[in-house]
Protein backbone atom coordinates (compact mmCIF):
# COMPACT_ATOMS: atom_id res chain seq x y z
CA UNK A 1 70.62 130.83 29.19
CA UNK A 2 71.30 127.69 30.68
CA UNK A 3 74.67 126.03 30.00
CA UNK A 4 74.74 124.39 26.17
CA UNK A 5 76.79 121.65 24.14
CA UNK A 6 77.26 121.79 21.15
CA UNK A 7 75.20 119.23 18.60
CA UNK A 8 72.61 119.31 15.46
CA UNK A 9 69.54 121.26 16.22
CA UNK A 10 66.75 119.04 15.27
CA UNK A 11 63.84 120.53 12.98
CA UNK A 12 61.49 120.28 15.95
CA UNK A 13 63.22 122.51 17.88
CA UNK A 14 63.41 125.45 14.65
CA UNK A 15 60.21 124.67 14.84
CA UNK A 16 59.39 125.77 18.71
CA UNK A 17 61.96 128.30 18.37
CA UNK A 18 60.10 130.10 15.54
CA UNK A 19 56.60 129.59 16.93
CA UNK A 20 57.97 131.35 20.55
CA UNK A 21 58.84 134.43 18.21
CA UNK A 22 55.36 134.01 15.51
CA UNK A 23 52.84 133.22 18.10
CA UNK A 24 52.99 136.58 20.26
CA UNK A 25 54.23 138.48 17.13
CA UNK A 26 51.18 137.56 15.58
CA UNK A 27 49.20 138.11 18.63
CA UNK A 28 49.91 141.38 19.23
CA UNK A 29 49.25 141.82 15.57
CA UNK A 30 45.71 140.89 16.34
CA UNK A 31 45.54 143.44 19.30
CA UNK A 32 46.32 146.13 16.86
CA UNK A 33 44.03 144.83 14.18
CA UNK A 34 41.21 145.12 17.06
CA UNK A 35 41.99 148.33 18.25
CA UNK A 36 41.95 149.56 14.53
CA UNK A 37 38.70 148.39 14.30
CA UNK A 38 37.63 149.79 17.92
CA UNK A 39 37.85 147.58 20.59
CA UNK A 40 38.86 144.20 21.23
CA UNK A 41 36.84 140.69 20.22
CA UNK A 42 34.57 142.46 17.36
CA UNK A 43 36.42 142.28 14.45
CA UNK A 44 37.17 139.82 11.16
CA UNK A 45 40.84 140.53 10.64
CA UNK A 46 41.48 140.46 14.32
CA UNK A 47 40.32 137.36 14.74
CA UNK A 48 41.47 135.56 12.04
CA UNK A 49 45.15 136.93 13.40
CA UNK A 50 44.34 135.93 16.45
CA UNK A 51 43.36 132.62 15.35
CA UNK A 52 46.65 131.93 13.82
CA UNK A 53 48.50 133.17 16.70
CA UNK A 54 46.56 130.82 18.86
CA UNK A 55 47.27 127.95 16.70
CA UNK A 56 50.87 128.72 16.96
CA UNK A 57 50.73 128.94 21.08
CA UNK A 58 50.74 125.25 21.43
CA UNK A 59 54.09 124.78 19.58
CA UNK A 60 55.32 127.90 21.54
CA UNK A 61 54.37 126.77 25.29
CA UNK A 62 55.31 123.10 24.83
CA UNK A 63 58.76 124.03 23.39
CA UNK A 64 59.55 125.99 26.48
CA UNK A 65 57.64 122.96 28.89
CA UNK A 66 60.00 120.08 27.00
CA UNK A 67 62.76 123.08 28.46
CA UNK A 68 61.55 122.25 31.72
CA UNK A 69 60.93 118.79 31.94
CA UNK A 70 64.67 117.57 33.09
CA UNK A 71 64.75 119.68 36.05
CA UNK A 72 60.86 120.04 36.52
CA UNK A 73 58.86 117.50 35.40
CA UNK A 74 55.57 117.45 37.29
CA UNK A 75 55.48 121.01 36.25
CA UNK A 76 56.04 120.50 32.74
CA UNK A 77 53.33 117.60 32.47
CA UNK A 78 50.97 119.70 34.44
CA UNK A 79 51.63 123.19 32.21
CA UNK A 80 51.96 121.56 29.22
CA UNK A 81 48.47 119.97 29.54
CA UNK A 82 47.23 123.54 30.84
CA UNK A 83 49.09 125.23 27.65
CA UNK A 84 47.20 123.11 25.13
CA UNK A 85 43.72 123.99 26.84
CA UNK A 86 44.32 127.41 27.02
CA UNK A 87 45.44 127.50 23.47
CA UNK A 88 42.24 126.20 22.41
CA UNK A 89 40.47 128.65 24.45
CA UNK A 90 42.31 131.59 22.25
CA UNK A 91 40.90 129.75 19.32
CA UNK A 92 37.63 129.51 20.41
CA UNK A 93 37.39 133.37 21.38
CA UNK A 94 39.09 134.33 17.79
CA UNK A 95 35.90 132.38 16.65
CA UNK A 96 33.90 134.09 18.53
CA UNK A 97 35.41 137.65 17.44
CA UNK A 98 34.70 136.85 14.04
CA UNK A 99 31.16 135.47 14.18
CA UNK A 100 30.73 138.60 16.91
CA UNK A 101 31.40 141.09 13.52
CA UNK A 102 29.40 139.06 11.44
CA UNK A 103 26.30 138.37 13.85
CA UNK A 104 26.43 141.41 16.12
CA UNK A 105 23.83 139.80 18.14
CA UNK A 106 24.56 136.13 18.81
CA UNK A 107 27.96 136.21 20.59
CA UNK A 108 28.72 132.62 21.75
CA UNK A 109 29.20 133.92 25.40
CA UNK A 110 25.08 134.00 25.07
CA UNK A 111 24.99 130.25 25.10
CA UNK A 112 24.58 127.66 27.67
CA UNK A 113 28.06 125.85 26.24
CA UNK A 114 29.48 129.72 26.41
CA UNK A 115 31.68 129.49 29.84
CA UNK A 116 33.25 126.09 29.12
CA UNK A 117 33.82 127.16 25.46
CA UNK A 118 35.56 130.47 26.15
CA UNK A 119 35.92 131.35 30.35
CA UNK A 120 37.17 128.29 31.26
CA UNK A 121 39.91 127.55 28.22
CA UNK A 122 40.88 131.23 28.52
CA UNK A 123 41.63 131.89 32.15
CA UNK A 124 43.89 128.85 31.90
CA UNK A 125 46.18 130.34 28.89
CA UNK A 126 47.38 133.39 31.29
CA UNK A 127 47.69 131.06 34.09
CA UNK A 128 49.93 128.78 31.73
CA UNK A 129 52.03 131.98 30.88
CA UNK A 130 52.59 132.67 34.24
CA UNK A 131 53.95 129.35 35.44
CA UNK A 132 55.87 129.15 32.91
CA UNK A 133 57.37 132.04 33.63
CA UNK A 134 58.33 131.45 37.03
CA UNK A 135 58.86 128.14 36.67
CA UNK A 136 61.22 129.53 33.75
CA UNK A 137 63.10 132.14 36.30
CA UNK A 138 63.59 129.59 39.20
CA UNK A 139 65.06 126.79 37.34
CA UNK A 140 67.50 129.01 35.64
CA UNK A 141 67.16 127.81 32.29
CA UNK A 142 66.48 131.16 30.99
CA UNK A 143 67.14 134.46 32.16
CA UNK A 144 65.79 135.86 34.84
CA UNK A 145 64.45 138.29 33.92
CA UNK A 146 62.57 136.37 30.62
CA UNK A 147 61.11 134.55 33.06
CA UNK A 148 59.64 136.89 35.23
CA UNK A 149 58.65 138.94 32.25
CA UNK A 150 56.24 136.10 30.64
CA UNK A 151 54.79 135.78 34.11
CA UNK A 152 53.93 139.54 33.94
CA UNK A 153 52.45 139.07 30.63
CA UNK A 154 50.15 136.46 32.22
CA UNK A 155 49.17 138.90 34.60
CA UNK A 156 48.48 141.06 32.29
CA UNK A 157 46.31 138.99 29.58
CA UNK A 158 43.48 139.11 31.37
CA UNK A 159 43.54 142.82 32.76
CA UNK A 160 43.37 143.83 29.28
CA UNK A 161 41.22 141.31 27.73
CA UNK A 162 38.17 141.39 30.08
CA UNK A 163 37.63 144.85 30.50
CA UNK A 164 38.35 145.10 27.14
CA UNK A 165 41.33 147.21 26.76
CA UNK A 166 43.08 147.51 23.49
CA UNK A 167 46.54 149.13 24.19
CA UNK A 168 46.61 147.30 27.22
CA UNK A 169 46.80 144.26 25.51
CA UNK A 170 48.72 145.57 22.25
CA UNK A 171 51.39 146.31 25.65
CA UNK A 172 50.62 142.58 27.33
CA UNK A 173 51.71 140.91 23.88
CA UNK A 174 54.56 143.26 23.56
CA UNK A 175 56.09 142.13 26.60
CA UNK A 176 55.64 138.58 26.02
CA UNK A 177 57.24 138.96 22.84
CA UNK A 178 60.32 140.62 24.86
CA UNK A 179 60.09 137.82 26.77
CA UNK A 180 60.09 135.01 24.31
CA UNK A 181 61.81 136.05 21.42
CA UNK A 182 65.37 135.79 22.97
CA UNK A 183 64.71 132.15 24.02
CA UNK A 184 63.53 131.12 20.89
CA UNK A 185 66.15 133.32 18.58
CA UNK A 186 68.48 131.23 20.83
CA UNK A 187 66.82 127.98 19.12
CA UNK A 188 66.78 128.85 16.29
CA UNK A 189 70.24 130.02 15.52
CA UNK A 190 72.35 127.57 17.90
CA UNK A 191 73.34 124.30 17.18
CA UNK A 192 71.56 122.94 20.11
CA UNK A 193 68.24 120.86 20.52
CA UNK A 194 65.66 122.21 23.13
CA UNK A 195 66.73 120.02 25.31
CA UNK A 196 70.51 120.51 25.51
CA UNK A 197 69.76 123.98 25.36
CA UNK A 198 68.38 124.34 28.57
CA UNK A 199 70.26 121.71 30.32
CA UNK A 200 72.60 123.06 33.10
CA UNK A 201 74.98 120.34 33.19
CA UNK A 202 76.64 121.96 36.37
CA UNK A 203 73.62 121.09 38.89
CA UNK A 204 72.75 117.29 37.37
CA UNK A 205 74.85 113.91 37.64
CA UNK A 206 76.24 113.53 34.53
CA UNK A 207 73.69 110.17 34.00
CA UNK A 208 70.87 112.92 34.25
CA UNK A 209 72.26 114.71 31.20
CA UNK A 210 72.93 111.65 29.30
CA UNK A 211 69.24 110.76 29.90
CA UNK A 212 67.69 114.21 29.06
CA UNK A 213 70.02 114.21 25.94
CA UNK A 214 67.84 110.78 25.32
């Protein structure tokens, strides 16, 4: 991880470090629930875990974006915006899942509003996951291999979830919990704000940390 002083971890930061463990805990959860119940977006319980998990994305992404911002802003801004889109397009195909098991024959990819409701949000979540990754890897603020790992979870969100794939994705969730967990166990057990955390003091002027402490 990158290099860490020592201070009082603020409640915001527990609170990202526990949603980058819940989130694709819980979403893998769902992936199970749907294969269970034979095949992925068709299903009450999977969706409503889905949901959830969704909902708990935002708090997730941003944590690790507010990671990035000292040493890569623009990226940050830009994939933090992205993360909160994408989220909602999760939510919007949990809804979808659940009114798909309840109405068999009125899925809401039928209507006019159906590609800006669900394509659009939802090719931007594994796009998020997979800067973030990199962006994760390169600035050295996690391990490596974290990093890269979250990018190949991106990759493989959406080779599961359009052709439908259930262990596919129950793996794809699996290896973005690997690849989150460990940052956000790291938050939630060290005495270190997000911030600090990912701060590596060694390759800023010491008025850049003092500012990103800020």
């Amino acid at each position: 991880m990158g290099r860490m002083n020592e201070t009082t971890s603020t409640p915001l930061a527990r609170v990202h470090g526990g949603a980058m463990i819940a989130a694709p805990a819980l979403l893998a959860a769902s992936s199970i629930a749907y294969a269970a119940a034979g095949g992925l977006g068709n299903d009450q319980v999977g969706g409503t875990i889905q949901l959830y998990a969704m909902a708990a994305f935002p708090l997730a992404l941003l944590g690790l974006t507010r990671i990035l911002a000292p040493l890569r802003p623009r990226a940050a801004a830009i994939l933090s915006v992205m993360a909160v889109i994408g989220s909602a397009g999760g939510v919007a195909y949990a809804v979808d899942a659940i009114h798909t098991a309840v109405h068999p024959e009125g899925p809401l990819d039928q209507f006019p509003v159906g590609p800006l409701i669900l394509n659009a949000p939802g090719l931007t979540f594994p796009l998020t996951l997979m800067g973030i990754g990199i962006a994760l890897a390169r600035s050295g603020v996690a391990p490596s291999w974290s990093g890269y790992a979250l990018a190949v979870s991106g990759l493989l969100f959406p080779l599961s979830r359009i052709p439908s794939i259930a262990p596919l994705a129950t793996v794809a969730d699996l290896v973005m919990l690997a690849a989150l967990a460990p940052v956000g166990w790291s938050m939630l057990r060290s005495q270190t704000t997000n911030e600090e955390f990912a701060r590596p003091v060694a390759r800023m002027p010491q008025s850049g940390a003092v500012a990103a402490a800020r």
